[in-house]
Each structure stands twice: as structure tokens, then as C-alpha cells.
PDB file of N, CA and C in Angstrom:
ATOM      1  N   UNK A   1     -56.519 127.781 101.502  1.00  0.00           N
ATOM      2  CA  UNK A   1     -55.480 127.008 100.854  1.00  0.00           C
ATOM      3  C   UNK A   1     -55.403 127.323  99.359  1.00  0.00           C
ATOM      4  N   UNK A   2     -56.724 127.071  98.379  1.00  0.00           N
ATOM      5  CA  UNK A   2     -56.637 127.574  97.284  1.00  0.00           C
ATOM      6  C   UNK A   2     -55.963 129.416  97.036  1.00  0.00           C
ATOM      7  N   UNK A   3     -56.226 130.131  97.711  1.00  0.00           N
ATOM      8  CA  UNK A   3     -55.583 131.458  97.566  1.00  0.00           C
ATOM      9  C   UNK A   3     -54.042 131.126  97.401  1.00  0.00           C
ATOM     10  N   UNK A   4     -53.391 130.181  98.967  1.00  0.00           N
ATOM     11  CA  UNK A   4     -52.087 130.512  98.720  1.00  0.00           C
ATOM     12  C   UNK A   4     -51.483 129.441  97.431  1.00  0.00           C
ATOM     13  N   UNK A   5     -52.187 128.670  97.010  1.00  0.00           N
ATOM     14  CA  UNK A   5     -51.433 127.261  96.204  1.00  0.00           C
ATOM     15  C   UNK A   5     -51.593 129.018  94.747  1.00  0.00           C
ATOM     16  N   UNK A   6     -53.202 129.918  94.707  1.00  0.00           N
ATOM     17  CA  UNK A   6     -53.156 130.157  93.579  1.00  0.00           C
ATOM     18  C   UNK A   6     -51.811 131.369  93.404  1.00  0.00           C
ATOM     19  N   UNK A   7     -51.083 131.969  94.502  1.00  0.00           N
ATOM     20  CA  UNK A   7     -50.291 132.657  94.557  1.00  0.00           C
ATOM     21  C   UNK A   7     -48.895 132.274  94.348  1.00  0.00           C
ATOM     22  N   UNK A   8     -48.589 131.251  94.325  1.00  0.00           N
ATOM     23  CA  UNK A   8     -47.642 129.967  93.985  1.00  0.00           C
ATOM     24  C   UNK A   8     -47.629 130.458  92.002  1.00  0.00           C
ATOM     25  N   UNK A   9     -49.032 129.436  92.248  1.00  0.00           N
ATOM     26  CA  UNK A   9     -48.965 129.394  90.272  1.00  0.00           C
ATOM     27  C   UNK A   9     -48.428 130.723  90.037  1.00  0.00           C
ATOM     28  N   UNK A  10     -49.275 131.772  90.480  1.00  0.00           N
ATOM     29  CA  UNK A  10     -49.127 133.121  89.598  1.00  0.00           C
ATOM     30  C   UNK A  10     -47.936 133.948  89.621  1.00  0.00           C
ATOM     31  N   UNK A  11     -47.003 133.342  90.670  1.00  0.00           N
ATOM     32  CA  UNK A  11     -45.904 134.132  91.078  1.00  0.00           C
ATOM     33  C   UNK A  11     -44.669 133.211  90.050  1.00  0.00           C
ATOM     34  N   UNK A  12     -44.986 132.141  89.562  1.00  0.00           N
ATOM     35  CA  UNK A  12     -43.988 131.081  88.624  1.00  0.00           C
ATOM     36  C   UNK A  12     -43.776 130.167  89.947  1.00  0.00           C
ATOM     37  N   UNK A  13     -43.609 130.263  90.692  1.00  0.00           N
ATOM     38  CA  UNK A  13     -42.954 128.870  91.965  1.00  0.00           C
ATOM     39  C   UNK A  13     -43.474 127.781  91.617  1.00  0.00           C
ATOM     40  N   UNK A  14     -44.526 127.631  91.152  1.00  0.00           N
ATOM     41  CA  UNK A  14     -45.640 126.030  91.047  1.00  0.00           C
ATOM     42  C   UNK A  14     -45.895 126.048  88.708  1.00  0.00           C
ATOM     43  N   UNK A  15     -45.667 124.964  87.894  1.00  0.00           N
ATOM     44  CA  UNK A  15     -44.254 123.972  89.136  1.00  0.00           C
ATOM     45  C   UNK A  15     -43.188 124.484  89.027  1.00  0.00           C
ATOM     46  N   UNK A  16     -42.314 123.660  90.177  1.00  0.00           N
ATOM     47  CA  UNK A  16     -40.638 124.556  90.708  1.00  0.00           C
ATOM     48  C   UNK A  16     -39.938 124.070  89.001  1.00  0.00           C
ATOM     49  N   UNK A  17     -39.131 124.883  89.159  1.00  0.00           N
ATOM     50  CA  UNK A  17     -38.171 124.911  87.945  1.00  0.00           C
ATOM     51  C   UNK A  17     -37.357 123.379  87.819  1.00  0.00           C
ATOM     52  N   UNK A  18     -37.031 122.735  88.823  1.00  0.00           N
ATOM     53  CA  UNK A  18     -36.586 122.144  88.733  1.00  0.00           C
ATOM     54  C   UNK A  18     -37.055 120.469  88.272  1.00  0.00           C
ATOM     55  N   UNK A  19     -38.872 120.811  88.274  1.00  0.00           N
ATOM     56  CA  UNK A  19     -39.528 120.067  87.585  1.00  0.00           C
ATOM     57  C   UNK A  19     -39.700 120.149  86.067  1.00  0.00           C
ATOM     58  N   UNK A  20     -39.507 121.422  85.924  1.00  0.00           N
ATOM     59  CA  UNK A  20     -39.407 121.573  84.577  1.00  0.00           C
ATOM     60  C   UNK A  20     -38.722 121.349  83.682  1.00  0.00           C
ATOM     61  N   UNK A  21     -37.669 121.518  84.198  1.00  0.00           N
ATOM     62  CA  UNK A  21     -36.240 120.787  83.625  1.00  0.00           C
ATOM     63  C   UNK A  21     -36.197 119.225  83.201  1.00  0.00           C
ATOM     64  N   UNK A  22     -37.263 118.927  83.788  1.00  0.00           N
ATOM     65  CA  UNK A  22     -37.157 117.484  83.143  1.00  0.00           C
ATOM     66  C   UNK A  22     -39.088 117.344  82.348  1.00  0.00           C
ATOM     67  N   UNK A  23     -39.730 117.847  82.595  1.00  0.00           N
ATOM     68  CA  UNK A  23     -41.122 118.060  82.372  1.00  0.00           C
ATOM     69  C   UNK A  23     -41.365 119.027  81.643  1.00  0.00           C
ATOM     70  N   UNK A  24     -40.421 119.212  80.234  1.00  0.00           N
ATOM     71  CA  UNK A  24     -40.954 120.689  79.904  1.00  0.00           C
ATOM     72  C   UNK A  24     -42.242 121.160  79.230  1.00  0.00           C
ATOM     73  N   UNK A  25     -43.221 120.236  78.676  1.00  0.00           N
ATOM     74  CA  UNK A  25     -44.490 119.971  78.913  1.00  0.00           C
ATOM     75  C   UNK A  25     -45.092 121.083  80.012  1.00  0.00           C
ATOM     76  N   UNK A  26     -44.565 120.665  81.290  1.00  0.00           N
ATOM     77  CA  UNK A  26     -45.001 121.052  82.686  1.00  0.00           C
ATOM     78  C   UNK A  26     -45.688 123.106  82.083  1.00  0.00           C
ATOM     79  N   UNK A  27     -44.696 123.467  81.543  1.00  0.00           N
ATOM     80  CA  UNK A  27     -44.996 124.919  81.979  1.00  0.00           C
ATOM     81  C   UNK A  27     -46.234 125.319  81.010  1.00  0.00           C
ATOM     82  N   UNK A  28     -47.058 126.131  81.921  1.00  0.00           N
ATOM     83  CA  UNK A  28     -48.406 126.570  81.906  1.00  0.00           C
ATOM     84  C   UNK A  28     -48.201 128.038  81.084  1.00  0.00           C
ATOM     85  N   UNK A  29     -49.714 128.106  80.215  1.00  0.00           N
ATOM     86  CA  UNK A  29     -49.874 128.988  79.375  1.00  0.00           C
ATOM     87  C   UNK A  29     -50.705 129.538  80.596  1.00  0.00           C
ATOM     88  N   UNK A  30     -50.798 131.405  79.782  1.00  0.00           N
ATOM     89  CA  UNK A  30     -51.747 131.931  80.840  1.00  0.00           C
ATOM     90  C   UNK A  30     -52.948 131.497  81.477  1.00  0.00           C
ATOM     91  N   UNK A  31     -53.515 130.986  79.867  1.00  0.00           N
ATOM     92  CA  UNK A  31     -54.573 130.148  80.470  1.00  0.00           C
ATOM     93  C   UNK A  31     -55.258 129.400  80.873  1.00  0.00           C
ATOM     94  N   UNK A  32     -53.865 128.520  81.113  1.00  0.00           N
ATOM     95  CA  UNK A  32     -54.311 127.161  81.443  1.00  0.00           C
ATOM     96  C   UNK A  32     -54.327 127.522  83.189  1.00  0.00           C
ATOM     97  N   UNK A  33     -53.308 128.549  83.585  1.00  0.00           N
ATOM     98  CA  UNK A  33     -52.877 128.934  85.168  1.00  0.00           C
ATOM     99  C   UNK A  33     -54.151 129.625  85.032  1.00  0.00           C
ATOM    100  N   UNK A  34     -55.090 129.917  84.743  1.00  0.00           N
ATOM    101  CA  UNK A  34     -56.255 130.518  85.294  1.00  0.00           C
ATOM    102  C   UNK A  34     -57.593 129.057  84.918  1.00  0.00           C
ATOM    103  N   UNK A  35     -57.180 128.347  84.271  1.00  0.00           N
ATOM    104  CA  UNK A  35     -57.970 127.216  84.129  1.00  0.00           C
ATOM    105  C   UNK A  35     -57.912 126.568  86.073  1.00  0.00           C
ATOM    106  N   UNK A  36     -56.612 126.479  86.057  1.00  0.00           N
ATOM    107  CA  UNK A  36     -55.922 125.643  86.822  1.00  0.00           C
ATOM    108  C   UNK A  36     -56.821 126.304  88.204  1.00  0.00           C
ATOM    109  N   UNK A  37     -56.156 127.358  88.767  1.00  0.00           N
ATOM    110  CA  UNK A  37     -56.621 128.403  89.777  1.00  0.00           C
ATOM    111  C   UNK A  37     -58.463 128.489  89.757  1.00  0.00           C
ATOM    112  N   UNK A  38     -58.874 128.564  88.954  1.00  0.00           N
ATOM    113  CA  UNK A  38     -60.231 128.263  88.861  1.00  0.00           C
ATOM    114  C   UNK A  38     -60.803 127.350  89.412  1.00  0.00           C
ATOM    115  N   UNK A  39     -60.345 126.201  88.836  1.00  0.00           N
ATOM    116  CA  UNK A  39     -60.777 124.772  89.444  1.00  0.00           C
ATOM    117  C   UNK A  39     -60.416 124.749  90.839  1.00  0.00           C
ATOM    118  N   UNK A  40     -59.286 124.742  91.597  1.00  0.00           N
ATOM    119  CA  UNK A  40     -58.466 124.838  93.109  1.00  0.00           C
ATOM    120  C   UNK A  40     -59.545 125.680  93.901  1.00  0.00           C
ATOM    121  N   UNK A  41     -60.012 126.758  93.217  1.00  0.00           N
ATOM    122  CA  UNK A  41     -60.723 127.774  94.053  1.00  0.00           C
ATOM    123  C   UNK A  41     -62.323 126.834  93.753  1.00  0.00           C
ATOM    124  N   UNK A  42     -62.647 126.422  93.111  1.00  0.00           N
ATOM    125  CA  UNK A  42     -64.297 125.656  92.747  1.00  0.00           C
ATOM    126  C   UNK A  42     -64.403 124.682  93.706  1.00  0.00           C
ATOM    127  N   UNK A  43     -62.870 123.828  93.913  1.00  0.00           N
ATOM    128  CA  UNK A  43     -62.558 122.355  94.312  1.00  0.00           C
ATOM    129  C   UNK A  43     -62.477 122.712  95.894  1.00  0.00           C
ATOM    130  N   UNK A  44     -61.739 123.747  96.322  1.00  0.00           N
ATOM    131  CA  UNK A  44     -60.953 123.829  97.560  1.00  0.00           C
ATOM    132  C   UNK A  44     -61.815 125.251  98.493  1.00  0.00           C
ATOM    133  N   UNK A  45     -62.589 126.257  97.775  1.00  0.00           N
ATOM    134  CA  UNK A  45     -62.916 127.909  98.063  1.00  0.00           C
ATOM    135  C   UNK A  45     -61.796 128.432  97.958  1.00  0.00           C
ATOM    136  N   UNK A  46     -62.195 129.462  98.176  1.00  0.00           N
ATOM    137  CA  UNK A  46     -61.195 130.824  98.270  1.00  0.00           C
ATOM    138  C   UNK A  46     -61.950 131.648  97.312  1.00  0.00           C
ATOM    139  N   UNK A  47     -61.167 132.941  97.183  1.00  0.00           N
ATOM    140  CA  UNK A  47     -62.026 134.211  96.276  1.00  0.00           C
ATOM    141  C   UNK A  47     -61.240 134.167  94.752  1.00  0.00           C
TER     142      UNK A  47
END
């Protein structure tokens, strides 16, 4: 699960644009999407 949620973040889909539009806060620096993906993979496995 963590692989595909981290293929989401890295591809832009997560979050959807249309959250952003009201959340613009929402959008992630590089490194927060590898903060993020880190934790999912610590929390959940995956490689």
C-alpha cells in the first residue's frame, strides 16, 4: 500500500488539485514528499 499511496505523491495526484485550490498550503516541497513517503513506508512497509 505504502509503494502505491508513495507513487501517487511522486507522480503530483496526492493531494488532487482540486484540494489545492482551496488548501494552497496543501502543496508539498520536495522534501517534505520524501518526509511524507518515508514515514507511509516506516508506518505501513514497502521498499
Amino acid at each position: 500500500m505504502a509503494n502505491e499511496i508513495s507513487e501517487k505523491i511522486n507522480s503530483g495526484e496526492m493531494p488532487p488539485r482540486d484540494y489545492i485550490l482551496l488548501h494552497p498550503e496543501a502543496v508539498l516541497s520536495t522534501a517534505e514528499k520524501r518526509s511524507l513517503i518515508d514515514g507511509l513506508r516506516a508506518t505501513l512497509g514497502g521498499r
